[in-house]
PDB file of N, CA and C in Angstrom:
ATOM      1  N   UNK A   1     -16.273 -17.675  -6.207  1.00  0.00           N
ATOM      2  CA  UNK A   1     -15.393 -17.203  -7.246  1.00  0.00           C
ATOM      3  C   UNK A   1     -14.846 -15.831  -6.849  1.00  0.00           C
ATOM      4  N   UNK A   2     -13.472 -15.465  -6.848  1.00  0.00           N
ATOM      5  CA  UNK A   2     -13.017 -14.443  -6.441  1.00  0.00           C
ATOM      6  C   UNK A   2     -12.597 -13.465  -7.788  1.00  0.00           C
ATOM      7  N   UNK A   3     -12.856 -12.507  -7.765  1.00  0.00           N
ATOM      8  CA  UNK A   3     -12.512 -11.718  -8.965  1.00  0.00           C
ATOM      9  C   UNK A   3     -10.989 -10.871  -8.559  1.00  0.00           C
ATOM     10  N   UNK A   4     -10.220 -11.077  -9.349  1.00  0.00           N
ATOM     11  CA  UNK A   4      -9.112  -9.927  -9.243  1.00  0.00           C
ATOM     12  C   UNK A   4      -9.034  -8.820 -10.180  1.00  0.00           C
ATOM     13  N   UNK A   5      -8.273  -7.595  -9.517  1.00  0.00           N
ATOM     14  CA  UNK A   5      -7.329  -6.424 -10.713  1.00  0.00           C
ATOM     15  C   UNK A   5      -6.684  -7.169 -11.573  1.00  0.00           C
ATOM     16  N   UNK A   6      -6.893  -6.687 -13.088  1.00  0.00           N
ATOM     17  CA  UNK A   6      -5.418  -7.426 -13.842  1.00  0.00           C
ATOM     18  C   UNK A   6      -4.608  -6.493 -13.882  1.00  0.00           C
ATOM     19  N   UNK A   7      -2.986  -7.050 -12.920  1.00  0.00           N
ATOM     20  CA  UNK A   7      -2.220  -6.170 -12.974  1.00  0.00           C
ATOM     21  C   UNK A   7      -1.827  -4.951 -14.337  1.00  0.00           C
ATOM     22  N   UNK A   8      -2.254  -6.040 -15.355  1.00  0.00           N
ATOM     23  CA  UNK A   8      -1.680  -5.143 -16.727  1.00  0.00           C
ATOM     24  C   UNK A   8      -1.985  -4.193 -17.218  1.00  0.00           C
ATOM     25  N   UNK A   9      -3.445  -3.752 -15.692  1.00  0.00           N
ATOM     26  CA  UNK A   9      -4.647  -2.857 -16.417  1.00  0.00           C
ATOM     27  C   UNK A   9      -3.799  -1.272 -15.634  1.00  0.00           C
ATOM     28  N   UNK A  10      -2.455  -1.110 -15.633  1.00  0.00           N
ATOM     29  CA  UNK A  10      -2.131   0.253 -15.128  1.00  0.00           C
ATOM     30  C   UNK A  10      -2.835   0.846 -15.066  1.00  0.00           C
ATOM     31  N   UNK A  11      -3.503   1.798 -15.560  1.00  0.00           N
ATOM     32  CA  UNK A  11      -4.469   2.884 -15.553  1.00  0.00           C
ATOM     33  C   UNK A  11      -5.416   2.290 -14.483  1.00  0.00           C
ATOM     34  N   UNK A  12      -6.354   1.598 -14.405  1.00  0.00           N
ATOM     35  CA  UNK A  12      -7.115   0.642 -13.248  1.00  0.00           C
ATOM     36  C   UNK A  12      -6.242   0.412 -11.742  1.00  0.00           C
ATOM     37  N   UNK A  13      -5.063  -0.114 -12.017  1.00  0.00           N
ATOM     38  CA  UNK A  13      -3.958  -0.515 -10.659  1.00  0.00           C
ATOM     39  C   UNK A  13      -3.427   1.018 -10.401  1.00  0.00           C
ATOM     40  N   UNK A  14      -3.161   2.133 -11.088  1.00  0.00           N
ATOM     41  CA  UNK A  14      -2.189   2.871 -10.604  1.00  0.00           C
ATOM     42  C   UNK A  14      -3.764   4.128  -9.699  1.00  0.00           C
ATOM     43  N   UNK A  15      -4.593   4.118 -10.378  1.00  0.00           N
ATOM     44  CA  UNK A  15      -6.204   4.944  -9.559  1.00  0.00           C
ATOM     45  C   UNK A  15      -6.326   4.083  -8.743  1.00  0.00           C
ATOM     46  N   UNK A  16      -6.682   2.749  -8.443  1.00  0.00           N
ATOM     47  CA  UNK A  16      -6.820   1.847  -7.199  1.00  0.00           C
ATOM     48  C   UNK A  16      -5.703   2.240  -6.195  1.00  0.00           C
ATOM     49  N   UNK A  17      -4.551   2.292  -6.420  1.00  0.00           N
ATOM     50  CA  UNK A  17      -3.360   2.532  -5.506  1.00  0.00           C
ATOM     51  C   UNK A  17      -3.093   3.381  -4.959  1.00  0.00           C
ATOM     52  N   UNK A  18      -3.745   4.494  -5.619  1.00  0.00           N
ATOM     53  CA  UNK A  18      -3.946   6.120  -4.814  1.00  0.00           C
ATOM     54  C   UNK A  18      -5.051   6.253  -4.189  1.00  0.00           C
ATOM     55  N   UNK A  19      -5.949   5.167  -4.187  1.00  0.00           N
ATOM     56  CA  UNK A  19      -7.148   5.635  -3.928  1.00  0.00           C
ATOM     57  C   UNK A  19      -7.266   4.555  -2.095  1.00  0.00           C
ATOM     58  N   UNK A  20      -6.659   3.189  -2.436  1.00  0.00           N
ATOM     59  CA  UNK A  20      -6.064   3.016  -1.348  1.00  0.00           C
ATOM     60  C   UNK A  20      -4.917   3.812  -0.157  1.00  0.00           C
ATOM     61  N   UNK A  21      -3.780   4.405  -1.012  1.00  0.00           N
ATOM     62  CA  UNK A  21      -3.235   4.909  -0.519  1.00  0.00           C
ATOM     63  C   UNK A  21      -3.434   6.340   0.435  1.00  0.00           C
ATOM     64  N   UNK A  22      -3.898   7.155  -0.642  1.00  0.00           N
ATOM     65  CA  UNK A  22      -4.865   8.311   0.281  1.00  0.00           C
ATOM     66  C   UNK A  22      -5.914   7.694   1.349  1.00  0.00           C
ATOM     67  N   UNK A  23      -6.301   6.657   1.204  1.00  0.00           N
ATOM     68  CA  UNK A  23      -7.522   6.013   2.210  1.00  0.00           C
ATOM     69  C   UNK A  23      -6.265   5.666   3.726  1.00  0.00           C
ATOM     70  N   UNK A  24      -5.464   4.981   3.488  1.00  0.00           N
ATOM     71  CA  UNK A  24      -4.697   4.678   4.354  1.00  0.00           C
ATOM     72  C   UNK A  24      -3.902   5.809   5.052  1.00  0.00           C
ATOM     73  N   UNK A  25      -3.355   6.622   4.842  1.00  0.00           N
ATOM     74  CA  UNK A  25      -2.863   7.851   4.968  1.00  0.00           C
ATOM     75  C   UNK A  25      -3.544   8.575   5.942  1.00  0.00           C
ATOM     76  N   UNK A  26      -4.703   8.668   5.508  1.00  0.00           N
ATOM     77  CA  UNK A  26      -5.779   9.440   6.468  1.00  0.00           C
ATOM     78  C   UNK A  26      -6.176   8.613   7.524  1.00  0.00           C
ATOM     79  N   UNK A  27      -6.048   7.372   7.324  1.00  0.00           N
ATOM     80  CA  UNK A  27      -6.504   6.438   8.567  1.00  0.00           C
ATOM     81  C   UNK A  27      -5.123   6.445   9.757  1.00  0.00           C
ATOM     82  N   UNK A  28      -3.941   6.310   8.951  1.00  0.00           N
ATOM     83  CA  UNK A  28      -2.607   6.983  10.337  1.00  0.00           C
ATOM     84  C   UNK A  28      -2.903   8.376  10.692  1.00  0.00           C
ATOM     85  N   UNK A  29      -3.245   9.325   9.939  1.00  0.00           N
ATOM     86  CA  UNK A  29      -3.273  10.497  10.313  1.00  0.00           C
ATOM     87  C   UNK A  29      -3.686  10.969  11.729  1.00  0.00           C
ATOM     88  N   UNK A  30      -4.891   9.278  11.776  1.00  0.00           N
ATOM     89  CA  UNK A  30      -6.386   9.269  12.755  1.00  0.00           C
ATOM     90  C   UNK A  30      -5.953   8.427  13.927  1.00  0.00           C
ATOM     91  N   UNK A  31      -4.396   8.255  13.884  1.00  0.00           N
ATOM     92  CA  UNK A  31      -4.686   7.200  14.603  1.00  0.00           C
ATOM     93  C   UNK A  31      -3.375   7.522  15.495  1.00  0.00           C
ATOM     94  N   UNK A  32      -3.176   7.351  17.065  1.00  0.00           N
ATOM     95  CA  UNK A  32      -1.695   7.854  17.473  1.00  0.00           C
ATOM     96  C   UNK A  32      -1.177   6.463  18.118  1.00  0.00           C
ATOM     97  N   UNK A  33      -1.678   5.869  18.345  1.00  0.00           N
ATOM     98  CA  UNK A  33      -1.060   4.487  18.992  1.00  0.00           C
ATOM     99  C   UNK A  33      -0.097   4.218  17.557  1.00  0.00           C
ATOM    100  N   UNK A  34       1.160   3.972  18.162  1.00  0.00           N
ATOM    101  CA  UNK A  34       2.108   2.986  16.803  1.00  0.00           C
ATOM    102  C   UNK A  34       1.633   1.696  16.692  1.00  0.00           C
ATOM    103  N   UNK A  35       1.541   1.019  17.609  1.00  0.00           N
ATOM    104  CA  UNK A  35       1.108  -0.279  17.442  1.00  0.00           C
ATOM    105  C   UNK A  35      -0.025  -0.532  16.254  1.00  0.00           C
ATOM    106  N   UNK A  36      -0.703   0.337  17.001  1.00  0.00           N
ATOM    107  CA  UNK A  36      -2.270   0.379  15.958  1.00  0.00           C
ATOM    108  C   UNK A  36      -1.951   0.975  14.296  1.00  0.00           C
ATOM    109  N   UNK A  37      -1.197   2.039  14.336  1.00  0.00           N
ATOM    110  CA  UNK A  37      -0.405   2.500  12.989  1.00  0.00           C
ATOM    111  C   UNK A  37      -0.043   1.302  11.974  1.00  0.00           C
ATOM    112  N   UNK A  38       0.913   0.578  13.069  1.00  0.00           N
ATOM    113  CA  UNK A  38       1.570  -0.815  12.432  1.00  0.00           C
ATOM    114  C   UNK A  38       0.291  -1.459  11.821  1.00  0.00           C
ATOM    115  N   UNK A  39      -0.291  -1.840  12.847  1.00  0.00           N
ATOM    116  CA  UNK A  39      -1.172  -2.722  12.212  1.00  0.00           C
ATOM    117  C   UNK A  39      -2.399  -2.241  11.463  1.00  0.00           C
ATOM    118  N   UNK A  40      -2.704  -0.940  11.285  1.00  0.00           N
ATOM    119  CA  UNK A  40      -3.078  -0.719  10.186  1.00  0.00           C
ATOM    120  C   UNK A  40      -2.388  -0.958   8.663  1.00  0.00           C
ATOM    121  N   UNK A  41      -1.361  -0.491   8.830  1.00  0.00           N
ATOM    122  CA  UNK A  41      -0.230  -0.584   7.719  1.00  0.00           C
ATOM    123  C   UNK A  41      -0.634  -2.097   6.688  1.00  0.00           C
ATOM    124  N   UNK A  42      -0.193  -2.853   8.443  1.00  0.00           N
ATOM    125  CA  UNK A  42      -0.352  -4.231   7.597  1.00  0.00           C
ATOM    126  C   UNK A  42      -1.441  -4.275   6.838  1.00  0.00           C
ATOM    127  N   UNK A  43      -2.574  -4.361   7.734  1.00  0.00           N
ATOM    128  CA  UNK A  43      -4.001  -5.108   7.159  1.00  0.00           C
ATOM    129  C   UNK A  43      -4.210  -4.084   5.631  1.00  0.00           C
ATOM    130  N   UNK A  44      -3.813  -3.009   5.739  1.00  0.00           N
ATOM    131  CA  UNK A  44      -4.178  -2.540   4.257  1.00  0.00           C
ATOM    132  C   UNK A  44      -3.033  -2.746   3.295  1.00  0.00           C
ATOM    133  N   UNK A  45      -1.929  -3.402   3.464  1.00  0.00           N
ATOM    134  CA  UNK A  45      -1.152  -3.896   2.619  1.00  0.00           C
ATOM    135  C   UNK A  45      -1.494  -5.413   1.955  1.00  0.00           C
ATOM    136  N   UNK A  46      -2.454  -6.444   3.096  1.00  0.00           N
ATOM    137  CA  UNK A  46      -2.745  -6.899   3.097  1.00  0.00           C
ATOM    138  C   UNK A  46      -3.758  -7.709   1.945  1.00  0.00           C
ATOM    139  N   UNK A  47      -4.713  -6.568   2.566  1.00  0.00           N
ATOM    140  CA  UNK A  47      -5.919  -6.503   1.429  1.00  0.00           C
ATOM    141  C   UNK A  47      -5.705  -5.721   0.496  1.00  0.00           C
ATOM    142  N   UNK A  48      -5.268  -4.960  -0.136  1.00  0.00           N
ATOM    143  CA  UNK A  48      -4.361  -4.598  -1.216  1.00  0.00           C
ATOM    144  C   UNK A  48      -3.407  -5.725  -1.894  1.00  0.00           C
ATOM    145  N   UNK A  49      -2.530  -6.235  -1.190  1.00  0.00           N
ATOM    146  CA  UNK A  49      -2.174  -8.253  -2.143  1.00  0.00           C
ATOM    147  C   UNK A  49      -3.542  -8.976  -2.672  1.00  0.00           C
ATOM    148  N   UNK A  50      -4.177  -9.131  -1.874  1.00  0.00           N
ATOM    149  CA  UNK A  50      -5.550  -9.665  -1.697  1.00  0.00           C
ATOM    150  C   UNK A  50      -6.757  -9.638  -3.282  1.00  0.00           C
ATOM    151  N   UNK A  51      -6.102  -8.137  -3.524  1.00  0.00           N
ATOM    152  CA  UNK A  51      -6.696  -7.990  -4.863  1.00  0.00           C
ATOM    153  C   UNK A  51      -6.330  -8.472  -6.144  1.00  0.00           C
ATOM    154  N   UNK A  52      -5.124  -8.989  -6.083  1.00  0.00           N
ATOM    155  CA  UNK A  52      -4.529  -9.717  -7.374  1.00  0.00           C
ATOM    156  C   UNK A  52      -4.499 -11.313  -7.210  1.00  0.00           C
ATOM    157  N   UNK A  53      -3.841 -11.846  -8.086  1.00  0.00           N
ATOM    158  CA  UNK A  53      -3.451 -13.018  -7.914  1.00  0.00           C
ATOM    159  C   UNK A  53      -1.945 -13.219  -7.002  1.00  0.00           C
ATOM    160  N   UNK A  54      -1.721 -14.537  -6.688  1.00  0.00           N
ATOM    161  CA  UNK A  54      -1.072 -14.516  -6.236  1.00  0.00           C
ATOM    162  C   UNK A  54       0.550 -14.873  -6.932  1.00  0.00           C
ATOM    163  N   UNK A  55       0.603 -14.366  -8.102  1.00  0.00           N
ATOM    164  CA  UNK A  55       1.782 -14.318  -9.090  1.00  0.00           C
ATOM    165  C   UNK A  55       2.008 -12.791  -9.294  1.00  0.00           C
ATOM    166  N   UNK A  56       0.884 -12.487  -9.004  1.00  0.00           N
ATOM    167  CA  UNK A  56       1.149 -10.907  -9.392  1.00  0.00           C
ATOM    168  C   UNK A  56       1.323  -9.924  -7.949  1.00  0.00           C
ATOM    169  N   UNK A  57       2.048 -10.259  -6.614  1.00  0.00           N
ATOM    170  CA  UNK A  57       2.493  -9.914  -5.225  1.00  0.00           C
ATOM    171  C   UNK A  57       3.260  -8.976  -5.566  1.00  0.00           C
ATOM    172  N   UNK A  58       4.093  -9.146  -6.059  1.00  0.00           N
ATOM    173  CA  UNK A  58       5.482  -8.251  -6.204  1.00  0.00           C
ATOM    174  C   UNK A  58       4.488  -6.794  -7.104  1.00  0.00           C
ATOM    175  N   UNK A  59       4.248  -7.393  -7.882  1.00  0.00           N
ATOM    176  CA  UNK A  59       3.750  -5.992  -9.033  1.00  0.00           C
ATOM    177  C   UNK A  59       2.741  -5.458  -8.347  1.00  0.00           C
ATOM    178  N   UNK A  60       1.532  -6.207  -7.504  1.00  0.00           N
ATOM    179  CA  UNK A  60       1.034  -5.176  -6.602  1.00  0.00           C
ATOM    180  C   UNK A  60       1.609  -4.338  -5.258  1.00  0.00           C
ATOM    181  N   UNK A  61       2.478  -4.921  -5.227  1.00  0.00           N
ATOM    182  CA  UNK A  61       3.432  -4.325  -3.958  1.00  0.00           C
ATOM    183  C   UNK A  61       4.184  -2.857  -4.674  1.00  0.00           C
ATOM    184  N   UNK A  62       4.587  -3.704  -5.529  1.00  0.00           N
ATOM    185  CA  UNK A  62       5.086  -1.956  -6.491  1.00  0.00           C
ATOM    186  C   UNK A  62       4.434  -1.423  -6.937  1.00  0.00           C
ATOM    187  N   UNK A  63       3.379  -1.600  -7.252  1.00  0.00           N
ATOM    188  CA  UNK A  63       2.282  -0.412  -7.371  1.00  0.00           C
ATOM    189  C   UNK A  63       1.712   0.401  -6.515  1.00  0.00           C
ATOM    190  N   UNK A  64       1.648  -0.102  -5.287  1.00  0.00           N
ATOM    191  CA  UNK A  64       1.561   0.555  -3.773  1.00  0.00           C
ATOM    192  C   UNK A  64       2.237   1.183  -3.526  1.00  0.00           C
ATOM    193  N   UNK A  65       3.913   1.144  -3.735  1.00  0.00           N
ATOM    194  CA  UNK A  65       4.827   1.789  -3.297  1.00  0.00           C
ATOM    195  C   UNK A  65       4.831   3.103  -4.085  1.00  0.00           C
ATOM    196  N   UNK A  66       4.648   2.359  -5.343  1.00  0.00           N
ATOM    197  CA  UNK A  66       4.542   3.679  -6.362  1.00  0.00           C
ATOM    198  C   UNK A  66       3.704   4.733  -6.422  1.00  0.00           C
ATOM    199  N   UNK A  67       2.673   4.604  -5.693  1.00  0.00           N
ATOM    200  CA  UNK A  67       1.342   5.759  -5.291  1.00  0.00           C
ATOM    201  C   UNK A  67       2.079   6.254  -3.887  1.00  0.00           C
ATOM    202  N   UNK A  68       2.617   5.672  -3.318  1.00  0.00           N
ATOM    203  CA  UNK A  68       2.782   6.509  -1.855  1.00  0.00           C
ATOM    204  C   UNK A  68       3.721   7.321  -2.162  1.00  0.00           C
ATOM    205  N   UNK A  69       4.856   6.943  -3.334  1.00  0.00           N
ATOM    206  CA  UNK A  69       5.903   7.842  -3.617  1.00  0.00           C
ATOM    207  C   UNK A  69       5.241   9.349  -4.136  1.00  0.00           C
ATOM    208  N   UNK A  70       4.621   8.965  -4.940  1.00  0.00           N
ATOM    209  CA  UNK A  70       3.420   9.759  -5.307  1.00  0.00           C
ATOM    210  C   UNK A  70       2.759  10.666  -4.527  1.00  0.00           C
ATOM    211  N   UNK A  71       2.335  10.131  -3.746  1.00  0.00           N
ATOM    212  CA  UNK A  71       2.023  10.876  -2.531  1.00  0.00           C
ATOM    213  C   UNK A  71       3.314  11.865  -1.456  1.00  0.00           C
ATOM    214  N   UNK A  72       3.737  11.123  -1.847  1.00  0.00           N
ATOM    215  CA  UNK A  72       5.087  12.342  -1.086  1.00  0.00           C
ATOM    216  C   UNK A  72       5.600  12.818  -2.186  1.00  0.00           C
ATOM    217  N   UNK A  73       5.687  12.564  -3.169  1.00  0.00           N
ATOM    218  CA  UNK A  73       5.997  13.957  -4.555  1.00  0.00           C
ATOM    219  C   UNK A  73       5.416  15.303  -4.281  1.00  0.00           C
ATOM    220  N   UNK A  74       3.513  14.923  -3.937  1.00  0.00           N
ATOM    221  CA  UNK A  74       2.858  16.097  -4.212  1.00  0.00           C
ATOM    222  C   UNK A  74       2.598  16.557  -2.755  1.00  0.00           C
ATOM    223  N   UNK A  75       3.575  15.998  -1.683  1.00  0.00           N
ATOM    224  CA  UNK A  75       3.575  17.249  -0.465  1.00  0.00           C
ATOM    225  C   UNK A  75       2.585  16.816   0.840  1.00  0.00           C
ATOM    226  N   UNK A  76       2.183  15.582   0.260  1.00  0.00           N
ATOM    227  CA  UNK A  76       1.325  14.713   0.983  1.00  0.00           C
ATOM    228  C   UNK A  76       2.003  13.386   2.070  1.00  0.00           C
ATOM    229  N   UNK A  77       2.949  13.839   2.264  1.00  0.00           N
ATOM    230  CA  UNK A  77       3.877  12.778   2.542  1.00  0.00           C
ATOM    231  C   UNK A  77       3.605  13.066   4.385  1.00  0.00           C
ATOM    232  N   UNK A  78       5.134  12.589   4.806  1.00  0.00           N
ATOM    233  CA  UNK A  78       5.401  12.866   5.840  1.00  0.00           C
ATOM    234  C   UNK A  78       5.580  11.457   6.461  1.00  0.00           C
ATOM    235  N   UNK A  79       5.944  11.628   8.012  1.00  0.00           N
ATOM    236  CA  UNK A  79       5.848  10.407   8.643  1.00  0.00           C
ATOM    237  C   UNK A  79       5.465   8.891   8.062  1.00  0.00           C
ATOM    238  N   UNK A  80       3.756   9.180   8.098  1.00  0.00           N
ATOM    239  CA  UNK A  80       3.047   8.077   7.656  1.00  0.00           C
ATOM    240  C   UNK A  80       3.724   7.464   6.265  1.00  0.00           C
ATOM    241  N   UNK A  81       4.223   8.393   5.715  1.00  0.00           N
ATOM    242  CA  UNK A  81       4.950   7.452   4.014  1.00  0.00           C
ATOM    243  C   UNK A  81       5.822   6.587   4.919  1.00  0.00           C
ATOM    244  N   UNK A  82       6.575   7.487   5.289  1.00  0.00           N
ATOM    245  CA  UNK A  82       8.051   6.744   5.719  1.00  0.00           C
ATOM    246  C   UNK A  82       7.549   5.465   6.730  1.00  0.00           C
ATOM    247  N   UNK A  83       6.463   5.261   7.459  1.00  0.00           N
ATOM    248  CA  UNK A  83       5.898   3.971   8.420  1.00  0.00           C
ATOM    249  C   UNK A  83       5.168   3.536   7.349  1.00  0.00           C
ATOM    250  N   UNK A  84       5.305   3.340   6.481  1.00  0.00           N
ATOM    251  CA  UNK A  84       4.933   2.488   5.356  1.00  0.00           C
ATOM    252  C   UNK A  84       5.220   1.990   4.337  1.00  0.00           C
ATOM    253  N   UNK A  85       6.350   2.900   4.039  1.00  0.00           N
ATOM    254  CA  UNK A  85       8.078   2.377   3.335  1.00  0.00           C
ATOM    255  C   UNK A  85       8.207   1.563   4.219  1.00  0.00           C
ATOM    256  N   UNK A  86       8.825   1.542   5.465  1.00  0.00           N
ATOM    257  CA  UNK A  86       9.508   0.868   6.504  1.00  0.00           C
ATOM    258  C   UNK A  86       8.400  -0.504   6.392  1.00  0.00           C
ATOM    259  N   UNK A  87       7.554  -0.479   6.607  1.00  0.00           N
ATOM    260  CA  UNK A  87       6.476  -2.217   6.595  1.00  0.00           C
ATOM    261  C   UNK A  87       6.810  -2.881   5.451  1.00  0.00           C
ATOM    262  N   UNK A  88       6.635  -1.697   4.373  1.00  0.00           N
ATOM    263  CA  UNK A  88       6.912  -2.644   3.022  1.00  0.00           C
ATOM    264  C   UNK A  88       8.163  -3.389   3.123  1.00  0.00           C
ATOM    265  N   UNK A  89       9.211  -3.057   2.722  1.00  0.00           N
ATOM    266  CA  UNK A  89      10.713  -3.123   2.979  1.00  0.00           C
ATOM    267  C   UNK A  89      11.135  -4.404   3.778  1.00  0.00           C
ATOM    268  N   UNK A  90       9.976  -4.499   5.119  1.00  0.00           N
ATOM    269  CA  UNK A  90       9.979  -5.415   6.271  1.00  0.00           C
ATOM    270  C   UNK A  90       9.437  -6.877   5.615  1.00  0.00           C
ATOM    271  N   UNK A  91       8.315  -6.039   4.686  1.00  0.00           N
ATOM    272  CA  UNK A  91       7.399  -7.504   4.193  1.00  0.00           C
ATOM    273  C   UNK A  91       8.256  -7.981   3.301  1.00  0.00           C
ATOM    274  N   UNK A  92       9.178  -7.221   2.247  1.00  0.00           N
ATOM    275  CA  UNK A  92       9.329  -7.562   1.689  1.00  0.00           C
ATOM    276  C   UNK A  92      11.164  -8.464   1.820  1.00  0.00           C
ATOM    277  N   UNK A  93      11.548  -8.029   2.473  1.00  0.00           N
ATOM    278  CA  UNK A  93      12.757  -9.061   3.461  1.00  0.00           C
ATOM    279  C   UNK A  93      12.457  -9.607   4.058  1.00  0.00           C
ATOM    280  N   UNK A  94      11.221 -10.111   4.860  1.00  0.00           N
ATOM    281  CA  UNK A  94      10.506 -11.161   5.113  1.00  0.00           C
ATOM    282  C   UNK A  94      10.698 -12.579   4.051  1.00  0.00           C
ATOM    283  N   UNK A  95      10.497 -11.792   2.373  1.00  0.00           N
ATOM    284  CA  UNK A  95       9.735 -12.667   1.361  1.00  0.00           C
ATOM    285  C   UNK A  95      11.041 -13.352   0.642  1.00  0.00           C
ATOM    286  N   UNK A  96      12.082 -12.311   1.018  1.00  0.00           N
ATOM    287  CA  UNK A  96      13.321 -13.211   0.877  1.00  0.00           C
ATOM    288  C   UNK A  96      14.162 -14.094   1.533  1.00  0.00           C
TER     289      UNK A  96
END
């Protein structure tokens, strides 16, 4: 039995999303190969979908996006946002 986030639980999804997001952030920070960047990107975008259902993709995808924006509001940004805008964007013209 797999348990998911309920997307509806904002307060729950929008602390999960920063809490991923800062986790990921620091893991490019750590890391200089692009390749390896990339594919970090993915796998934690990944498992981040992973946590919802699969009706609720899009709304966890924007909730991701919405913490990293977040993250470059408060000065925390840089590069790594923007190589992770760019994946999303990719996944998500992929999905169309």
């Amino acid at each position: 039995m797999t348990l998911f986030l309920n997307i509806a639980n904002k307060p729950e999804v929008a602390r999960r999303a920063d809490s991923a997001v800062r986790g990921l952030l620091t893991a490019l920070r750590n890391t200089e190969k692009n390749q390896a960047r990339s594919d970090i990107i993915l796998q934690s975008i990944r498992n981040w979908k992973a946590m919802f259902p699969r009706n609720a993709n899009q709304a966890a995808v924007a909730a991701f996006t919405h913490a990293l924006n977040m993250e470059s509001g408060k000065g925390n940004g840089g590069v790594e946002v923007v190589e992770c805008i760019r994946c999303l964007d990719l996944i998500a013209n992929k999905a169309h």
